[in-house]
Protein backbone atom coordinates (compact mmCIF):
# COMPACT_ATOMS: atom_id res chain seq x y z
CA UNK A 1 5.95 -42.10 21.28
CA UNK A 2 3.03 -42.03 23.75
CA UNK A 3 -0.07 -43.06 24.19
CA UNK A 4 -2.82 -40.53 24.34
CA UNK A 5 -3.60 -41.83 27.83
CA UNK A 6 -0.23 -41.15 28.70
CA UNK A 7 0.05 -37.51 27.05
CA UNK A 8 -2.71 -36.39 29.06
CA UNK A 9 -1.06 -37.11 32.25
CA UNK A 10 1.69 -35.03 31.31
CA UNK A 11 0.42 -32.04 30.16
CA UNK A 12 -1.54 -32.26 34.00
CA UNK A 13 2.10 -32.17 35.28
CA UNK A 14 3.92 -28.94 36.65
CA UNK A 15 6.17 -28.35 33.90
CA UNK A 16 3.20 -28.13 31.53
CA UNK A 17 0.61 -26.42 33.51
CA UNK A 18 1.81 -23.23 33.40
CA UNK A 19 2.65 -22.91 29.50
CA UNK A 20 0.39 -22.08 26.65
CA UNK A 21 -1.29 -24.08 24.29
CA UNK A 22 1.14 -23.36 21.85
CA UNK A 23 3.86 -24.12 23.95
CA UNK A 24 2.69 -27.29 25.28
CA UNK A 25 2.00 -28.49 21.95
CA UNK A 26 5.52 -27.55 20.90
CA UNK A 27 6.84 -29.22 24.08
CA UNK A 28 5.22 -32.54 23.15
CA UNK A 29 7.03 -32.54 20.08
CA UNK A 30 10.46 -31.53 21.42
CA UNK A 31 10.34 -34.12 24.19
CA UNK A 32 9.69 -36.74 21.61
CA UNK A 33 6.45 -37.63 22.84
CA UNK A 34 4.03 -37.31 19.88
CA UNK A 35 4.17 -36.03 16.67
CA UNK A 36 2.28 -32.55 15.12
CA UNK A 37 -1.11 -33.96 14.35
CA UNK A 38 -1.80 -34.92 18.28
CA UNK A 39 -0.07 -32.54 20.02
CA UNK A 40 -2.33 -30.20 18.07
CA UNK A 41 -5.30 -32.08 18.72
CA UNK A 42 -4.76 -32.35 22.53
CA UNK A 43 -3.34 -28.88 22.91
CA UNK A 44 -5.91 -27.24 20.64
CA UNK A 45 -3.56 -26.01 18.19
CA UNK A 46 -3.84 -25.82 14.51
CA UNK A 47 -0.87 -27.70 12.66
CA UNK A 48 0.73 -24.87 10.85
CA UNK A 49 0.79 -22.57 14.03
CA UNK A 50 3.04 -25.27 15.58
CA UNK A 51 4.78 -25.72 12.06
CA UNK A 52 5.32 -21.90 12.45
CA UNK A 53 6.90 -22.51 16.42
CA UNK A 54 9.20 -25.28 15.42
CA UNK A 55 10.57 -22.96 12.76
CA UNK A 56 10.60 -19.70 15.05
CA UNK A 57 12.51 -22.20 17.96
CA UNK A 58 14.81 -23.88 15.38
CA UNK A 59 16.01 -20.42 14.56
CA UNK A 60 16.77 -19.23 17.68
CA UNK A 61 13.27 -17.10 18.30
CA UNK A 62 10.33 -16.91 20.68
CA UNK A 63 7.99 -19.12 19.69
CA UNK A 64 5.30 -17.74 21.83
CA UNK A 65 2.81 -15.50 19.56
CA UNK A 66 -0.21 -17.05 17.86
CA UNK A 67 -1.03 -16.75 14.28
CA UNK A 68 0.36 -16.06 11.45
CA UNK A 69 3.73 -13.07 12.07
CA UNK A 70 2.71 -9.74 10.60
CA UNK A 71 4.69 -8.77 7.27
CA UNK A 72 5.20 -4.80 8.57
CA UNK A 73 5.17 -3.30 12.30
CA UNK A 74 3.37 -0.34 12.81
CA UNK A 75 5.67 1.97 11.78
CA UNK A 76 6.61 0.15 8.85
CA UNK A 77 2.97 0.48 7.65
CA UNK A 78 2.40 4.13 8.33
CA UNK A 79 5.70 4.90 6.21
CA UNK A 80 4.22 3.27 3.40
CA UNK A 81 0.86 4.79 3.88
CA UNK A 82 2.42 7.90 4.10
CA UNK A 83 4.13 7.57 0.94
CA UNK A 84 0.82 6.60 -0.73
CA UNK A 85 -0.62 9.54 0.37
CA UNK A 86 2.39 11.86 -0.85
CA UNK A 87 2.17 10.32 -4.18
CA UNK A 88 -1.39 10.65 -4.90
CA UNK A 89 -1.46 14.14 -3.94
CA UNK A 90 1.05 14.64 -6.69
CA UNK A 91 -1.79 12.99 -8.54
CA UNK A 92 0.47 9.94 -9.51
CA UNK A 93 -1.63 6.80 -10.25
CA UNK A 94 -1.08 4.17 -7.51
CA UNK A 95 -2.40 0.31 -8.97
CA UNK A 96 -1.28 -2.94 -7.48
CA UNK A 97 2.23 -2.33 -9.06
CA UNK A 98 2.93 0.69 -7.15
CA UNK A 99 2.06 -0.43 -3.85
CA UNK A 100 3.82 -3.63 -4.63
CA UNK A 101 6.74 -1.36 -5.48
CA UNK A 102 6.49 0.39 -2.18
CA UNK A 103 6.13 -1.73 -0.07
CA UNK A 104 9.29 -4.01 -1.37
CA UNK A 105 11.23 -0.59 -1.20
CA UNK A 106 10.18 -0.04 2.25
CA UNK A 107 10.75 -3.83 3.15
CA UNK A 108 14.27 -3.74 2.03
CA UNK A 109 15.27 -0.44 3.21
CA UNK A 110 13.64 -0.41 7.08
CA UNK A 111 16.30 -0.34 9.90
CA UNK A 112 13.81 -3.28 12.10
CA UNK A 113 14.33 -5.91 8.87
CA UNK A 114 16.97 -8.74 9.21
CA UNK A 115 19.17 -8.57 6.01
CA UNK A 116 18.63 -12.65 6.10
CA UNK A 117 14.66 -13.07 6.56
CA UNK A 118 12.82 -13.59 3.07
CA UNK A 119 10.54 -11.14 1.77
CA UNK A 120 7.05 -11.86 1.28
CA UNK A 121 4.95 -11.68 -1.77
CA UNK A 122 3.10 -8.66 -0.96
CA UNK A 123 -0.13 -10.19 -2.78
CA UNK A 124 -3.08 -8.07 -4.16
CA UNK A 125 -4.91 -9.48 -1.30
CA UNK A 126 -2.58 -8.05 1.42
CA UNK A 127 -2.47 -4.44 -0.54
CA UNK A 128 -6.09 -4.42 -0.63
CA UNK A 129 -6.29 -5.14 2.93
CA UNK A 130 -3.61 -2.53 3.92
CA UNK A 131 -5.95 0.01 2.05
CA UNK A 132 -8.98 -0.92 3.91
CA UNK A 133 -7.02 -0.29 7.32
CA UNK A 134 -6.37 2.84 6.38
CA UNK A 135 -9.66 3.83 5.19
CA UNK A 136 -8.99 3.61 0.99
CA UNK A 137 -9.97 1.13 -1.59
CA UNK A 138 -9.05 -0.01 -5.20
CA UNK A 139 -11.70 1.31 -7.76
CA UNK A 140 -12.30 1.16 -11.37
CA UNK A 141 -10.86 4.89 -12.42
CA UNK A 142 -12.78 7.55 -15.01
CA UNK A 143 -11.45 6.50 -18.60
CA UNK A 144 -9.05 9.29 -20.10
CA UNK A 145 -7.98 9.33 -23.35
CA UNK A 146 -4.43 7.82 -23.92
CA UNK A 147 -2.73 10.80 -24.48
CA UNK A 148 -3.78 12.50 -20.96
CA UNK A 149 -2.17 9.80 -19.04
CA UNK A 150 1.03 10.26 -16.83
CA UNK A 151 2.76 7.78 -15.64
CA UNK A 152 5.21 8.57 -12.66
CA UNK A 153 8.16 7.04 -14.33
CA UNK A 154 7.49 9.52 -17.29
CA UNK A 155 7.28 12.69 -15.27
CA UNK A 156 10.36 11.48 -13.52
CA UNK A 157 11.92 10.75 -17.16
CA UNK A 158 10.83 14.43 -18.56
CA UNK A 159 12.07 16.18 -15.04
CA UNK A 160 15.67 14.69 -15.28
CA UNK A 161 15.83 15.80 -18.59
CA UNK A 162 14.41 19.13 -18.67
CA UNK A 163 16.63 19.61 -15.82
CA UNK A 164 20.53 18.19 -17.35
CA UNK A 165 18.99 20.82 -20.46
CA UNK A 166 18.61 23.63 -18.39
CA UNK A 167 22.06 22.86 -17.02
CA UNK A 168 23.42 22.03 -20.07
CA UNK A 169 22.86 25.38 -21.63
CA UNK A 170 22.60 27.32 -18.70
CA UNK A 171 18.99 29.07 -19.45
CA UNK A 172 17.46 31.44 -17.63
CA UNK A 173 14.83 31.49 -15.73
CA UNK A 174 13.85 34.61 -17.22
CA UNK A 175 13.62 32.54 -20.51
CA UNK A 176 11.90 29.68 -19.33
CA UNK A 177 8.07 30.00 -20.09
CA UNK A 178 5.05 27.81 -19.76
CA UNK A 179 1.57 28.37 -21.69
CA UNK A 180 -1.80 27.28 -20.70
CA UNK A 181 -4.96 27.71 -22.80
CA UNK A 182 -8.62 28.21 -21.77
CA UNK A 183 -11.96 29.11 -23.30
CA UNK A 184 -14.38 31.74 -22.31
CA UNK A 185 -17.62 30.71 -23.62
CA UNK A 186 -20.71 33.44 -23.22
CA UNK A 187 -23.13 31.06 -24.33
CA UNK A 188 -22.64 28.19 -21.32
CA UNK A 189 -22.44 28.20 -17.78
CA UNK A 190 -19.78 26.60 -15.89
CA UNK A 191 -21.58 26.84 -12.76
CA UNK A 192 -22.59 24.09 -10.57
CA UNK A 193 -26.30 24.12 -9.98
CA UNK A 194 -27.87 22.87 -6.39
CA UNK A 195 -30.21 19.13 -7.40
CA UNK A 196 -31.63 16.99 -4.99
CA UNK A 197 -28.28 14.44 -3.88
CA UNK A 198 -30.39 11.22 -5.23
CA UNK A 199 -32.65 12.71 -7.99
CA UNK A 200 -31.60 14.08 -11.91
CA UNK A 201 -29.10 16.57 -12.42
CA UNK A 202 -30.43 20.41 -13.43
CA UNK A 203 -30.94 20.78 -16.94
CA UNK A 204 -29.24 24.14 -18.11
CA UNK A 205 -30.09 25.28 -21.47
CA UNK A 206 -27.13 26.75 -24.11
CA UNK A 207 -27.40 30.17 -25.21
CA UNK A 208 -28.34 30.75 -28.78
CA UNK A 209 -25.77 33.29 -29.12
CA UNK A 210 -22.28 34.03 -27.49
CA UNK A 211 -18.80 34.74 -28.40
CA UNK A 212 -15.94 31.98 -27.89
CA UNK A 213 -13.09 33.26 -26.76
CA UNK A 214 -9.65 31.34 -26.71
CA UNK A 215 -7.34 32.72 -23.61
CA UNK A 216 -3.72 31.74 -24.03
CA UNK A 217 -2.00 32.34 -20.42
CA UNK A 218 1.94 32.58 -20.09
CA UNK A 219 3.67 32.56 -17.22
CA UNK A 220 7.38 32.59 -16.89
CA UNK A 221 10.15 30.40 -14.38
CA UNK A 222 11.01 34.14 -12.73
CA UNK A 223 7.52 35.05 -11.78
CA UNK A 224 6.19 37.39 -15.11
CA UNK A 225 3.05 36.55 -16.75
CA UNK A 226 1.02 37.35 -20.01
């Protein structure tokens, strides 16, 4: 090992000049000369950056980008994101679960990935963050009652079913009807009155008197409606 003296006349020397920090440091330490704590020190490198180059050179790679590797490239991320998208316009709930899912799936199944590297833990930090590049956020959602919620895995579960019935018994689409109900209400209004964006909502009073109506509406798989 050298002396610090000693490493600093080195790195002044040609073969050093021209190389990064991170490379210089990682020299140091290939040559023998010093160890990780002072080639970071002289080189201005922080320890696991050059932890991070002795395992990217050991396996063969180009040690030569700072910081930490990114989990996704670009287009790795925007397939995801896209997917996100898709899914909550179907109105499926994404949570930290989901995007965990997703982003595994998309992980194991891009063409760039090598079969042999080690997948990463896909934290709620780094889905949070992977929102907030892509202009969303996590929030607290409105509080349904139990039986109004729909997971994905359910509507997938009721599809494939519904579907190996149809097949089963070979029905009709002429048979195949779905029913909706509604209420007509003369004593409210359902319209949206105009109020000042930061003051109360407008007050609209009930009607004394009105009928209530129940409207059942059927509409059938080949097009005909009630």
């Amino acid at each position: 090992m050298k002396t610090r003296d000693e490493l600093l006349k080195i790195l002044a020397l040609g073969d050093y000049r021209e190389l990064s920090s991170l490379k210089k440091g990682l020299k140091l330490i290939s040559d023998g000369h010093c160890g990780l704590t002072l080639a970071g020190e002289l080189c201005s490198v922080g320890r696991s950056a050059l932890q991070r180059g002795l395992k990217a050179l050991t396996a063969g790679r180009d040690p030569g980008i700072n910081g930490r590797p990114k989990i996704f490239s670009a287009s790795e991320k925007e397939n995801v994101v896209n997917i996100l998208l898709q899914e909550r316009q179907e109105g499926i709930t994404i949570d930290y679960e989901e995007g965990k899912r997703l982003c595994q799936k998309e992980w194991i199944n891009s063409p760039e990935r090598d079969l042999n590297s080690h997948m990463p833990d896909f934290s709620p930090k780094y889905f949070r963050g992977l929102l907030k590049e892509n202009n969303f956020q996590m929030k607290i959602p409105r509080v349904l009652e139990p039986d109004r919620i729909v997971l994905k895995s359910d509507l997938q579960f009721f599809f494939e079913n519904y579907k190996n019935a149809i097949d089963a018994h070979i029905i009709k689409t002429k048979y195949i009807w779905n029913c909706d109900e509604t209420m007509l209400d003369g004593g409210k209004s359902m319209k949206k009155p105009m109020c000042e964006k930061s003051g109360l909502p407008t007050v609209a009073l009930e009607q004394k008197l009105g009928e209530h109506i129940t409207l059942l509406l059927f509409v059938s798989a080949e097009g005909e409606w009630l």
